[in-house]
N, C-alpha and C. Protein backbone atom coordinates (compact mmCIF):
# COMPACT_ATOMS: atom_id res chain seq x y z
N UNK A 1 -41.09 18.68 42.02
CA UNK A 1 -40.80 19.85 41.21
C UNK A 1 -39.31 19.91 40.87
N UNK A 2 -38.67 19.59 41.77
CA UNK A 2 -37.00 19.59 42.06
C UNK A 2 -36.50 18.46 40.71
N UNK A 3 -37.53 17.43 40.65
CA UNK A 3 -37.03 16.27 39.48
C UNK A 3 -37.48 17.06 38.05
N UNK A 4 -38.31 17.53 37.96
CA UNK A 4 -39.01 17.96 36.78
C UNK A 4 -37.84 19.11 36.38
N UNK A 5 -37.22 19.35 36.97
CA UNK A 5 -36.40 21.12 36.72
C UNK A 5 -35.00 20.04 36.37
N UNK A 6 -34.74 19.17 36.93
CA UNK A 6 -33.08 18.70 36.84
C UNK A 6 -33.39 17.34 35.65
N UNK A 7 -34.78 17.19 35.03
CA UNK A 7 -34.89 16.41 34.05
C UNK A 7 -35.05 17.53 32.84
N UNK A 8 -35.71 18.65 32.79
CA UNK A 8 -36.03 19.61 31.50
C UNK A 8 -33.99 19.95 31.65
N UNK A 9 -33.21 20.14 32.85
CA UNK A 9 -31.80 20.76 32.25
C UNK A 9 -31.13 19.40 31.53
N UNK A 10 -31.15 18.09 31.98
CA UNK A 10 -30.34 17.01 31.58
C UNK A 10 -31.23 16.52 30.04
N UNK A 11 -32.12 17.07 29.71
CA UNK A 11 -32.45 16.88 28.09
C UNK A 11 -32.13 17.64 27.46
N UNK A 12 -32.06 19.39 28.01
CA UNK A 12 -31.78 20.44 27.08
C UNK A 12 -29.81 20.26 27.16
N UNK A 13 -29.31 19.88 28.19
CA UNK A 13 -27.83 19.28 27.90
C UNK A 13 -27.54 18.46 26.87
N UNK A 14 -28.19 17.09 27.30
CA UNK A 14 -27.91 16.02 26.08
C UNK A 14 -28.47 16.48 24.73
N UNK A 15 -29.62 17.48 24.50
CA UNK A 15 -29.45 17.93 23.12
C UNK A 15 -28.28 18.88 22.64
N UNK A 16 -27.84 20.36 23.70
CA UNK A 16 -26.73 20.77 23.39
C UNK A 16 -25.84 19.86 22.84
N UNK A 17 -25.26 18.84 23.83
CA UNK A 17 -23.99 18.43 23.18
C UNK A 17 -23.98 17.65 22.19
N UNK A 18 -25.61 17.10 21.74
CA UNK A 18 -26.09 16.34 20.30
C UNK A 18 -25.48 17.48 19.31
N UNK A 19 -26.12 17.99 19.32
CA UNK A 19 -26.42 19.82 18.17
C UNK A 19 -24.53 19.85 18.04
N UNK A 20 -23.74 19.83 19.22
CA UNK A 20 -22.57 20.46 19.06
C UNK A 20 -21.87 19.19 18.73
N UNK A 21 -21.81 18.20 19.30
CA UNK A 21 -20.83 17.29 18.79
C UNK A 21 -21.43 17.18 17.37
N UNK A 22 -22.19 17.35 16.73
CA UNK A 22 -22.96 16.76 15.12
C UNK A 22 -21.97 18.30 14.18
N UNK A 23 -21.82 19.45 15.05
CA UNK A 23 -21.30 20.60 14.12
C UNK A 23 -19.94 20.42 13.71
N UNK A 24 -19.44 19.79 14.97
CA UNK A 24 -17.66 19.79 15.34
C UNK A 24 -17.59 18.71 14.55
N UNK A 25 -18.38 17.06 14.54
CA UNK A 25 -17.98 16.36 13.09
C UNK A 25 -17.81 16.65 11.82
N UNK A 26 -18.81 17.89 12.04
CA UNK A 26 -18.70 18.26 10.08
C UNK A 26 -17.76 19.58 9.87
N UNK A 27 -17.05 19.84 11.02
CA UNK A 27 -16.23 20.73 10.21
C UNK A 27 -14.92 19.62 10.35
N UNK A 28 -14.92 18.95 11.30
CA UNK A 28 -13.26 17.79 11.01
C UNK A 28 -13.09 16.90 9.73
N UNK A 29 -15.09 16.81 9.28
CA UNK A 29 -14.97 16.26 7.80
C UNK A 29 -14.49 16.58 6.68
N UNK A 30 -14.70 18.12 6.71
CA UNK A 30 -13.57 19.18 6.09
C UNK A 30 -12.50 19.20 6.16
N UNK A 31 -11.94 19.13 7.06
CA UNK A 31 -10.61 19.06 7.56
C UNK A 31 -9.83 18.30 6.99
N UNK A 32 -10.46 16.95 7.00
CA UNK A 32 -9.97 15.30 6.87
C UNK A 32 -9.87 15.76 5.31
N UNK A 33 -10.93 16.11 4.54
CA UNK A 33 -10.60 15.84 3.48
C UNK A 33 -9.80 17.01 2.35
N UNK A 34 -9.57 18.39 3.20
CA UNK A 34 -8.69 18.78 2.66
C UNK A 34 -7.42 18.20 2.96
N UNK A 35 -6.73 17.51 3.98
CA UNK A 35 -5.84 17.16 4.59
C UNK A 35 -5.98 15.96 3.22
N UNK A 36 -6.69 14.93 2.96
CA UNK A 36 -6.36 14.11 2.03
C UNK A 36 -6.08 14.32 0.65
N UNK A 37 -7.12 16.13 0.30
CA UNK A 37 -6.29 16.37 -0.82
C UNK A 37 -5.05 16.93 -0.73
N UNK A 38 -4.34 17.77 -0.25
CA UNK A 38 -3.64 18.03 0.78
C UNK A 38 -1.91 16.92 0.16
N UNK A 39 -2.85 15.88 0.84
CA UNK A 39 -1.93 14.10 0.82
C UNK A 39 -1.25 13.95 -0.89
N UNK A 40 -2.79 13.77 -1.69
CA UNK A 40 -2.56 13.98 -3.15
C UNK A 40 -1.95 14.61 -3.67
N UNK A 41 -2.05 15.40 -3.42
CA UNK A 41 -1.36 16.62 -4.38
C UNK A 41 -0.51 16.25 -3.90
N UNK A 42 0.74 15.56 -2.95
CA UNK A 42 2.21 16.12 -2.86
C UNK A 42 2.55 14.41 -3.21
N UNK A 43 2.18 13.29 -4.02
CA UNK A 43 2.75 12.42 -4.45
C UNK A 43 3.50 12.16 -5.33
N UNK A 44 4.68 11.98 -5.16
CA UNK A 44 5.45 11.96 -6.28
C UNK A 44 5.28 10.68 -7.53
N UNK A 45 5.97 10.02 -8.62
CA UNK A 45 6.08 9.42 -9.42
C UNK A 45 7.85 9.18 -9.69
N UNK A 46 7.94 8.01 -9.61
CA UNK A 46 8.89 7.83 -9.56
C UNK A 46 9.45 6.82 -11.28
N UNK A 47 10.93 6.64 -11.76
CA UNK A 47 10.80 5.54 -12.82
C UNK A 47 11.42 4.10 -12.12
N UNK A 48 11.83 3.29 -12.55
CA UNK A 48 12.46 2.23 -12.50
C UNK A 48 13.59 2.71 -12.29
N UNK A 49 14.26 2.55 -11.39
CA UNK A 49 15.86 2.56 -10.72
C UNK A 49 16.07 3.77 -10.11
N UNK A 50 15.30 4.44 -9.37
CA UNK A 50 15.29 5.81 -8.64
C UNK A 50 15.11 5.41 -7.41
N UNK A 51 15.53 5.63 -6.36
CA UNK A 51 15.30 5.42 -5.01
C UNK A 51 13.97 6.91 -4.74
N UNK A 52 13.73 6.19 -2.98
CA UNK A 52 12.44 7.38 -2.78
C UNK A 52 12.65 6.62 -1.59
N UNK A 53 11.98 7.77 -0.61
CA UNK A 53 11.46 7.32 0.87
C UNK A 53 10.73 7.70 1.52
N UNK A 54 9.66 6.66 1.95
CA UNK A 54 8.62 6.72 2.49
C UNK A 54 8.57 6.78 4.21
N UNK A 55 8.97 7.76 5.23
CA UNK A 55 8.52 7.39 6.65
C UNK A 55 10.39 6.95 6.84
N UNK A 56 10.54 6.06 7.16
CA UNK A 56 11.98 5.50 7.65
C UNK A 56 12.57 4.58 6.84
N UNK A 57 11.87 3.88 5.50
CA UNK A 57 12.08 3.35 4.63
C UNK A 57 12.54 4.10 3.03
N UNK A 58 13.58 3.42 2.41
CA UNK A 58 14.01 3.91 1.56
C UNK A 58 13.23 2.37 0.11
N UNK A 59 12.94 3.10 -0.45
CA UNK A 59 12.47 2.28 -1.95
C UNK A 59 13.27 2.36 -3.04
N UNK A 60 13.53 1.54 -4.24
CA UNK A 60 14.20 1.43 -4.98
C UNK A 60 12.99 0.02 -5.68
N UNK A 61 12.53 0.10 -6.84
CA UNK A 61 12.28 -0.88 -7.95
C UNK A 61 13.56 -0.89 -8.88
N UNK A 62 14.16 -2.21 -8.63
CA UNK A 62 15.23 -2.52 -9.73
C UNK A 62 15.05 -3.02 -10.89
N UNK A 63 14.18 -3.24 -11.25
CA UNK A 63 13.08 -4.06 -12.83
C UNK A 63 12.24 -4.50 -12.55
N UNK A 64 11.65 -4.53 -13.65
CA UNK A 64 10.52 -5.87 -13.81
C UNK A 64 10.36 -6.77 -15.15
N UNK A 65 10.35 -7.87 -14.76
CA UNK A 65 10.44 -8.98 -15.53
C UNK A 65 9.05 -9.72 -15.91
N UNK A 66 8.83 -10.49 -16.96
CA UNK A 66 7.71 -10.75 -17.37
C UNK A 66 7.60 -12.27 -17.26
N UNK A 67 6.72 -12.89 -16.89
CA UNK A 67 7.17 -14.44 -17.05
C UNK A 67 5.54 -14.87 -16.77
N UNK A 68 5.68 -16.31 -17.81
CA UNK A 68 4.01 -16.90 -17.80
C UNK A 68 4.14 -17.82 -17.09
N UNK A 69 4.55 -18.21 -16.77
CA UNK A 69 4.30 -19.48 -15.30
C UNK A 69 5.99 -19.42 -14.72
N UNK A 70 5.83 -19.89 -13.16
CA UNK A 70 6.64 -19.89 -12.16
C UNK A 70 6.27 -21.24 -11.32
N UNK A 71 7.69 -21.56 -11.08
CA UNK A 71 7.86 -22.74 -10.64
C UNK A 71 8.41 -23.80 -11.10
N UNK A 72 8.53 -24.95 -10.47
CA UNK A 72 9.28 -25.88 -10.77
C UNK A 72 8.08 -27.25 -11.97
N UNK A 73 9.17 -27.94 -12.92
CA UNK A 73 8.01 -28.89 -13.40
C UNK A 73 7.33 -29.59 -12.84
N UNK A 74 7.13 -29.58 -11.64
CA UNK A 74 6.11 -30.61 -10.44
C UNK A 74 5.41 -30.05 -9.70
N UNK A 75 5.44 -28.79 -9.58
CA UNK A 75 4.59 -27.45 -9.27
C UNK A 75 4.69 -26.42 -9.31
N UNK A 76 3.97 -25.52 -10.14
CA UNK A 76 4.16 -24.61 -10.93
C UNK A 76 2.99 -23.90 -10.84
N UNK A 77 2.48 -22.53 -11.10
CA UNK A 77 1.24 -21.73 -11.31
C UNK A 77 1.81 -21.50 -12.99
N UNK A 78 0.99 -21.29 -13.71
CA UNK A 78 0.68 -20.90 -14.93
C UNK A 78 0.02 -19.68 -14.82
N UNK A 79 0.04 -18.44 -15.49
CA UNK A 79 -0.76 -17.58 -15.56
C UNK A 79 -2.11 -18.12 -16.16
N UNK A 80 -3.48 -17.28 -15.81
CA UNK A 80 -4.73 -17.40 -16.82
C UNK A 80 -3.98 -17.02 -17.90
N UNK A 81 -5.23 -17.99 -18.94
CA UNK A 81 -5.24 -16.91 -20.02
C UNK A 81 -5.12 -15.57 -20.12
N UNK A 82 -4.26 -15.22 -21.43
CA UNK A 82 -4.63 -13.56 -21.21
C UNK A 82 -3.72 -12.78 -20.35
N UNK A 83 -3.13 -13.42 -19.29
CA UNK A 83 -2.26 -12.31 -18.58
C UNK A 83 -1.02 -13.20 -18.42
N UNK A 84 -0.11 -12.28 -17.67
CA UNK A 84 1.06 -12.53 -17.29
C UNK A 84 1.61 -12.59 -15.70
N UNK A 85 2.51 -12.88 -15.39
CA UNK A 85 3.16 -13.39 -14.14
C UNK A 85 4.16 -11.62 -13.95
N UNK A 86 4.07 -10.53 -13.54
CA UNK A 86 5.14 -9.23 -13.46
C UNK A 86 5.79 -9.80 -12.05
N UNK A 87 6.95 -9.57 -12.19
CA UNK A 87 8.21 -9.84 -11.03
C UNK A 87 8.68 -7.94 -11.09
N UNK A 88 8.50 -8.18 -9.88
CA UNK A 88 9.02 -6.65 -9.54
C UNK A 88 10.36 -6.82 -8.69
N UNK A 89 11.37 -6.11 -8.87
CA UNK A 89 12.56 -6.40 -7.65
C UNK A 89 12.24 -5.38 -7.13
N UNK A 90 12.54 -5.20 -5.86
CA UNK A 90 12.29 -4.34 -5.12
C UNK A 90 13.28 -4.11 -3.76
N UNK A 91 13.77 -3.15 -3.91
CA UNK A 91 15.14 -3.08 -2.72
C UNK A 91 14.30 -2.57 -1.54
N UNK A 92 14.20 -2.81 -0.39
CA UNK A 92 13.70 -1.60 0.91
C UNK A 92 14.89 -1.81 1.71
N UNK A 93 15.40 -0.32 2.20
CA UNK A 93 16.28 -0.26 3.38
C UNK A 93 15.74 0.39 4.36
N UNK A 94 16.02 0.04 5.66
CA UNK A 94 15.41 1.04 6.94
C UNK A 94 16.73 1.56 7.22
N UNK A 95 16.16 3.24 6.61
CA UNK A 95 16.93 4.15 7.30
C UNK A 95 16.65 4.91 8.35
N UNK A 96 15.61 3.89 9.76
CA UNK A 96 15.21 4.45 11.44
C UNK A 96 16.51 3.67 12.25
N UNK A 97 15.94 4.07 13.71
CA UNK A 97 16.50 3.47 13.97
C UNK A 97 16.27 2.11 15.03
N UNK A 98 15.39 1.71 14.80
CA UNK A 98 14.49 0.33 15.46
C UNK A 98 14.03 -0.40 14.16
N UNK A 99 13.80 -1.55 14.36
CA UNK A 99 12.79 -2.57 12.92
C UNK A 99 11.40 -1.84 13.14
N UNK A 100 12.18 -1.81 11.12
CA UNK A 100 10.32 -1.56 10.80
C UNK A 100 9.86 -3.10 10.27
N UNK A 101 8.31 -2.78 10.25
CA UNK A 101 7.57 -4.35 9.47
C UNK A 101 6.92 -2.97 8.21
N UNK A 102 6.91 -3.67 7.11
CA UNK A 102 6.29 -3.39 5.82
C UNK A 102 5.84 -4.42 5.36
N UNK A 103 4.51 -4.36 5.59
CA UNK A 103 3.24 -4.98 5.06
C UNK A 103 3.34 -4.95 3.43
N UNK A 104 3.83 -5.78 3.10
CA UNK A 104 3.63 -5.48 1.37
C UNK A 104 2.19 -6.04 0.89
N UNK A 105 1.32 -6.94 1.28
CA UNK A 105 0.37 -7.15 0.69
C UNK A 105 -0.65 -6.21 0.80
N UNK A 106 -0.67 -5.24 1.60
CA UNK A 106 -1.54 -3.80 1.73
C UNK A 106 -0.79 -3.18 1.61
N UNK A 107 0.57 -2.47 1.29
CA UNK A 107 1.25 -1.28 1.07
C UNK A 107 1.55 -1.05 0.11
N UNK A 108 1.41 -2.10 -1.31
CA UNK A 108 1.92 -1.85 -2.71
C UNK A 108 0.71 -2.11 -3.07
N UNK A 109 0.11 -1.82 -4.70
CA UNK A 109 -0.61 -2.03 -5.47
C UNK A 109 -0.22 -2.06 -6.48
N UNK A 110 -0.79 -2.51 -7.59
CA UNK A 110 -0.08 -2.25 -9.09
C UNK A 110 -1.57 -1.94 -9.81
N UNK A 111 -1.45 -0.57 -10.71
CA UNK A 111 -2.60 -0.11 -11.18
C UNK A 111 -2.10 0.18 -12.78
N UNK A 112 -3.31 -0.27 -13.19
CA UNK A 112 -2.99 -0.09 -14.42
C UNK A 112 -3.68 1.24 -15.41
N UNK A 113 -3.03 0.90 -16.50
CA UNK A 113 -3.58 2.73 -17.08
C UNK A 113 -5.35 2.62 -17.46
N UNK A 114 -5.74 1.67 -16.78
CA UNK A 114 -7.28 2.06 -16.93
C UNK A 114 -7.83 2.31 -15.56
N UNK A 115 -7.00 2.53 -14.54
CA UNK A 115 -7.50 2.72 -13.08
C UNK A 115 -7.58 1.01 -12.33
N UNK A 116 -7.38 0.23 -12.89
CA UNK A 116 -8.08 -1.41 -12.06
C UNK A 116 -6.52 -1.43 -11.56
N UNK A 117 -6.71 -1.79 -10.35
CA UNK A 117 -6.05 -2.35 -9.28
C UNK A 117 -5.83 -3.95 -9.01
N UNK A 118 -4.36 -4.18 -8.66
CA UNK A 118 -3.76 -5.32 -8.38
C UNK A 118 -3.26 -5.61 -6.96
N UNK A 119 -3.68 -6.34 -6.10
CA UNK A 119 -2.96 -6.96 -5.37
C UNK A 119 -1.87 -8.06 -5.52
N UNK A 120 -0.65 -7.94 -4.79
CA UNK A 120 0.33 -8.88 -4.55
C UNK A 120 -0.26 -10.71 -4.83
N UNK A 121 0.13 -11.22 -5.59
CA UNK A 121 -0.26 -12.66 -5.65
C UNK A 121 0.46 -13.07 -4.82
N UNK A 122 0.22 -13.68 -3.23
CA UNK A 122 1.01 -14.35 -2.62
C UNK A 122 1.22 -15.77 -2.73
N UNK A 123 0.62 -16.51 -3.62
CA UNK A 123 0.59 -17.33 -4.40
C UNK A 123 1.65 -17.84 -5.19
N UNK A 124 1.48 -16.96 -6.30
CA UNK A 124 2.13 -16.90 -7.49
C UNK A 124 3.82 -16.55 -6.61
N UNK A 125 3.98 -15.70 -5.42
CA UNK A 125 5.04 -15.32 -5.04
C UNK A 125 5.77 -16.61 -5.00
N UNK A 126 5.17 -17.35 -3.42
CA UNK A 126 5.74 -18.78 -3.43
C UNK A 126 6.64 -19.34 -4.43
N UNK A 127 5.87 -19.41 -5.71
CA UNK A 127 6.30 -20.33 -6.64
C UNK A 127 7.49 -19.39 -7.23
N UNK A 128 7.87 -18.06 -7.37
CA UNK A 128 9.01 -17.55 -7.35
C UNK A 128 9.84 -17.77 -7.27
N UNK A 129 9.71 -18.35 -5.68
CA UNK A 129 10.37 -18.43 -4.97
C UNK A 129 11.08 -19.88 -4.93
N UNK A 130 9.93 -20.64 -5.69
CA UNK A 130 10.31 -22.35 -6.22
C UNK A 130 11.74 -22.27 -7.75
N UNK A 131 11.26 -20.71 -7.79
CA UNK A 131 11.90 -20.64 -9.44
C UNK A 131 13.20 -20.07 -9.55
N UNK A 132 14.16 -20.09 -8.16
CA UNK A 132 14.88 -19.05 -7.68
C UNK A 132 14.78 -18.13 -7.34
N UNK A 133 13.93 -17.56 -7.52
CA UNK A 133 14.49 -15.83 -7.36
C UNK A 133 13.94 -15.78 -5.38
N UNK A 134 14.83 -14.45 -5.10
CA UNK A 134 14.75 -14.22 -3.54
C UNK A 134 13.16 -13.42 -3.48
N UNK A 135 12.73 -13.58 -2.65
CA UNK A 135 11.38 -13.17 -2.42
C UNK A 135 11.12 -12.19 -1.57
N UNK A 136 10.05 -11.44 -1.39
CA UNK A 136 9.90 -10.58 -0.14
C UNK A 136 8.62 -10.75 0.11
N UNK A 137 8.12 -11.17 1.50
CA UNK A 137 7.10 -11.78 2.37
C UNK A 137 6.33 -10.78 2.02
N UNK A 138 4.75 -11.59 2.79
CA UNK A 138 3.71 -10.96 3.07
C UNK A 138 4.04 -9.52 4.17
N UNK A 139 4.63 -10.23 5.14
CA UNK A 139 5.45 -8.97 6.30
C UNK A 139 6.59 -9.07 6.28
N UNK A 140 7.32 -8.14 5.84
CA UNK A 140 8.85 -8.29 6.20
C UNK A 140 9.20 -7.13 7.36
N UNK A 141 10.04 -7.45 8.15
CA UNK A 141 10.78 -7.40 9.41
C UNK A 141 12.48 -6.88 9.20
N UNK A 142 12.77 -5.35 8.93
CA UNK A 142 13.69 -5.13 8.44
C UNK A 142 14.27 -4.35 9.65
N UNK A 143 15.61 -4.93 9.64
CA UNK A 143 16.47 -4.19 10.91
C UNK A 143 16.72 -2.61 10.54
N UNK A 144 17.30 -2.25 11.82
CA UNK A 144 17.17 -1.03 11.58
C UNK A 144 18.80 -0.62 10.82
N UNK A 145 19.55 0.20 9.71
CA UNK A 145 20.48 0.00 9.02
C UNK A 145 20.45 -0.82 8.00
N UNK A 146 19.81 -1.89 8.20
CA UNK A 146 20.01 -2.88 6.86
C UNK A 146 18.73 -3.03 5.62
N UNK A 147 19.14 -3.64 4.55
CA UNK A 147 17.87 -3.93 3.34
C UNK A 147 17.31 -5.39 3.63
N UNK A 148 16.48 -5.02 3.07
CA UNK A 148 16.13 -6.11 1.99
C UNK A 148 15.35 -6.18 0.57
N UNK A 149 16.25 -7.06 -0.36
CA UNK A 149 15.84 -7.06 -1.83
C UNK A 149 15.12 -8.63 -2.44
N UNK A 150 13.91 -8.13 -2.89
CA UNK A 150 13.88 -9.40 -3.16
C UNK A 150 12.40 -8.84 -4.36
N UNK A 151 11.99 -10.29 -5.13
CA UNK A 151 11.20 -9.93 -5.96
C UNK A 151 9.44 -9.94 -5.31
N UNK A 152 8.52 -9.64 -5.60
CA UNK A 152 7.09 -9.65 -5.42
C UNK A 152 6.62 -9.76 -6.80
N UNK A 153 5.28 -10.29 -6.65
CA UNK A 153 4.78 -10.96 -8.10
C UNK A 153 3.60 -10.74 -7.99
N UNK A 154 2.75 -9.83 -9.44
CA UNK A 154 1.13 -9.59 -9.43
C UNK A 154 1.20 -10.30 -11.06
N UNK A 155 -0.13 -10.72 -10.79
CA UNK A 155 -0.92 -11.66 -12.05
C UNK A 155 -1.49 -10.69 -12.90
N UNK A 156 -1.09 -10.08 -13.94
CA UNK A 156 -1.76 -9.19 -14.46
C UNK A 156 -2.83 -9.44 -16.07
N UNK A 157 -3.53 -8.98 -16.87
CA UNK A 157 -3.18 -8.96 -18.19
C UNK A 157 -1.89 -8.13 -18.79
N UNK A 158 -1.83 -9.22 -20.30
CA UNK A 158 -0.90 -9.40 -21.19
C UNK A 158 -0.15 -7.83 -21.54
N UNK A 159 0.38 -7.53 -21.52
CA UNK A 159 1.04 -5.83 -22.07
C UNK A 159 0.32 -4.78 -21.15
N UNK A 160 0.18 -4.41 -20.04
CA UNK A 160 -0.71 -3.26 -19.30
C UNK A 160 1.01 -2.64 -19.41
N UNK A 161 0.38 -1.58 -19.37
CA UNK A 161 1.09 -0.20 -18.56
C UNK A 161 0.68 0.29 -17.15
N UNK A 162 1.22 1.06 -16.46
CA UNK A 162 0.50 1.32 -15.45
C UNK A 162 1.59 1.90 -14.36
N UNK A 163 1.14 2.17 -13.14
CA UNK A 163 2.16 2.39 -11.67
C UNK A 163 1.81 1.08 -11.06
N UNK A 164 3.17 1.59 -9.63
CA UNK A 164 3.29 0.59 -8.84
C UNK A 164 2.89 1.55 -7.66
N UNK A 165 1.89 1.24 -6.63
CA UNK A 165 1.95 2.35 -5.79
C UNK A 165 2.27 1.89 -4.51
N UNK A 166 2.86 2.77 -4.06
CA UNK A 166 3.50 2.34 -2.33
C UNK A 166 2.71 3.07 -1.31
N UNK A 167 2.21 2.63 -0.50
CA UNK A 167 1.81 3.46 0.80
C UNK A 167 1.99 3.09 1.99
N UNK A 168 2.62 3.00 2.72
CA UNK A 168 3.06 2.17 3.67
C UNK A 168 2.11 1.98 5.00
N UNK A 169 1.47 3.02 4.95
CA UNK A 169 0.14 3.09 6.13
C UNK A 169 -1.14 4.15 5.54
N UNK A 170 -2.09 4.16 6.36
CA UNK A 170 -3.20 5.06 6.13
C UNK A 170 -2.89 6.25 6.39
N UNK A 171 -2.50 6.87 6.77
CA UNK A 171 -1.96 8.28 7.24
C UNK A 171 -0.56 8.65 6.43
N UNK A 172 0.19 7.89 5.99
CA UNK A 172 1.68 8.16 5.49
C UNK A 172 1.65 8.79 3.91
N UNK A 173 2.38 9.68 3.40
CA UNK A 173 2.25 9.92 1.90
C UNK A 173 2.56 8.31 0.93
N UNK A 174 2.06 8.83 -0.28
CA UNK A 174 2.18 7.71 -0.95
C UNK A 174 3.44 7.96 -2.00
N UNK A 175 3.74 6.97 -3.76
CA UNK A 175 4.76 7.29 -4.15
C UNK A 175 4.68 6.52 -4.89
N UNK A 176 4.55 6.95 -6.35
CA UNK A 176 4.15 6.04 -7.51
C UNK A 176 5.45 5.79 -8.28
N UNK A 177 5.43 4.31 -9.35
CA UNK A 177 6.73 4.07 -9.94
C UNK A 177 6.23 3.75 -11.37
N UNK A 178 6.43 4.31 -12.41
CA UNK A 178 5.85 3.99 -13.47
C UNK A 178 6.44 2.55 -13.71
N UNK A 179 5.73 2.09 -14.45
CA UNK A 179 5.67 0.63 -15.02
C UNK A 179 5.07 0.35 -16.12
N UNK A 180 6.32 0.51 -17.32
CA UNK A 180 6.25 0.30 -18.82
C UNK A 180 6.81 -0.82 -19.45
């Protein structure tokens, strides 16, 4: 009798805390997503040659340059048809006070004015980097006080308009740079 009484309380428990942990998810789902509009709404837009800072990092886009193939005459990427090679300069300084790492191949995007999204060609970077210009890694490793400037490269089509967007983590605000 003693098992039957301490098995009917340990089912009507494990359903309580079913019933309650299932309520408490859906109001944090609320939460989460006012908190993400929240996020939205306070993103700024930035132009070409304006500094901004994200977390402990300071941003700066110094131009962007257009170019159909990169590299040297013995190896080289060519753009596809149809699009172009965009060189972005890009200054980051850490203004913390320990090294940050900034992930640029997940922390930038380049979007264009129809909504389609670009990732970093780390590719096409390389060969940049064959073509002179100073580069900035997949991860860069920036002391704490000092920059670094260097170019990043997305494969785009021919004439887009669009932003450059920065986010440096999942939780951090974001910070758009027009790109005309």
């Amino acid at each position: 009798m003693n098992k039957k009484i301490i098995s009917i309380l340990v089912v009507f428990l494990i359903t309580f805390l079913l019933f309650g942990c299932t309520s408490s998810s859906s109001d944090n789902t609320n939460t989460t997503t006012n908190n993400i509009n929240n996020t939205t709404a306070q993103t700024k837009e930035y132009s070409i040659g304006e500094s901004f800072t994200l977390g402990n990092i300071e941003y700066k886009v110094n131009s962007l340059d257009e170019y159909p193939a990169l590299g040297s005459e013995y190896m080289n990427k060519i753009a596809t048809d149809g699009a172009t090679f965009y060189l972005i300069d890009l200054t980051m300084k850490n203004n913390g006070n320990k090294e940050e790492s900034v992930l640029i191949s997940n922390d930038v995007l380049l979007i264009d004015s129809q909504n389609r999204e670009y990732k970093v060609d780390n590719t096409a970077n390389m060969y940049a980097g064959q073509t002179g210009f100073e580069t900035i890694g997949m991860i860069e490793k920036i002391p704490a006080g000092l920059s670094k400037t260097g170019v990043i490269v997305f494969e785009v089509p021919e004439g887009i308009t669009g932003k450059l967007k920065i986010k440096p983590s999942f939780f951090s605000e974001e910070a758009y740079v027009k790109i005309e």
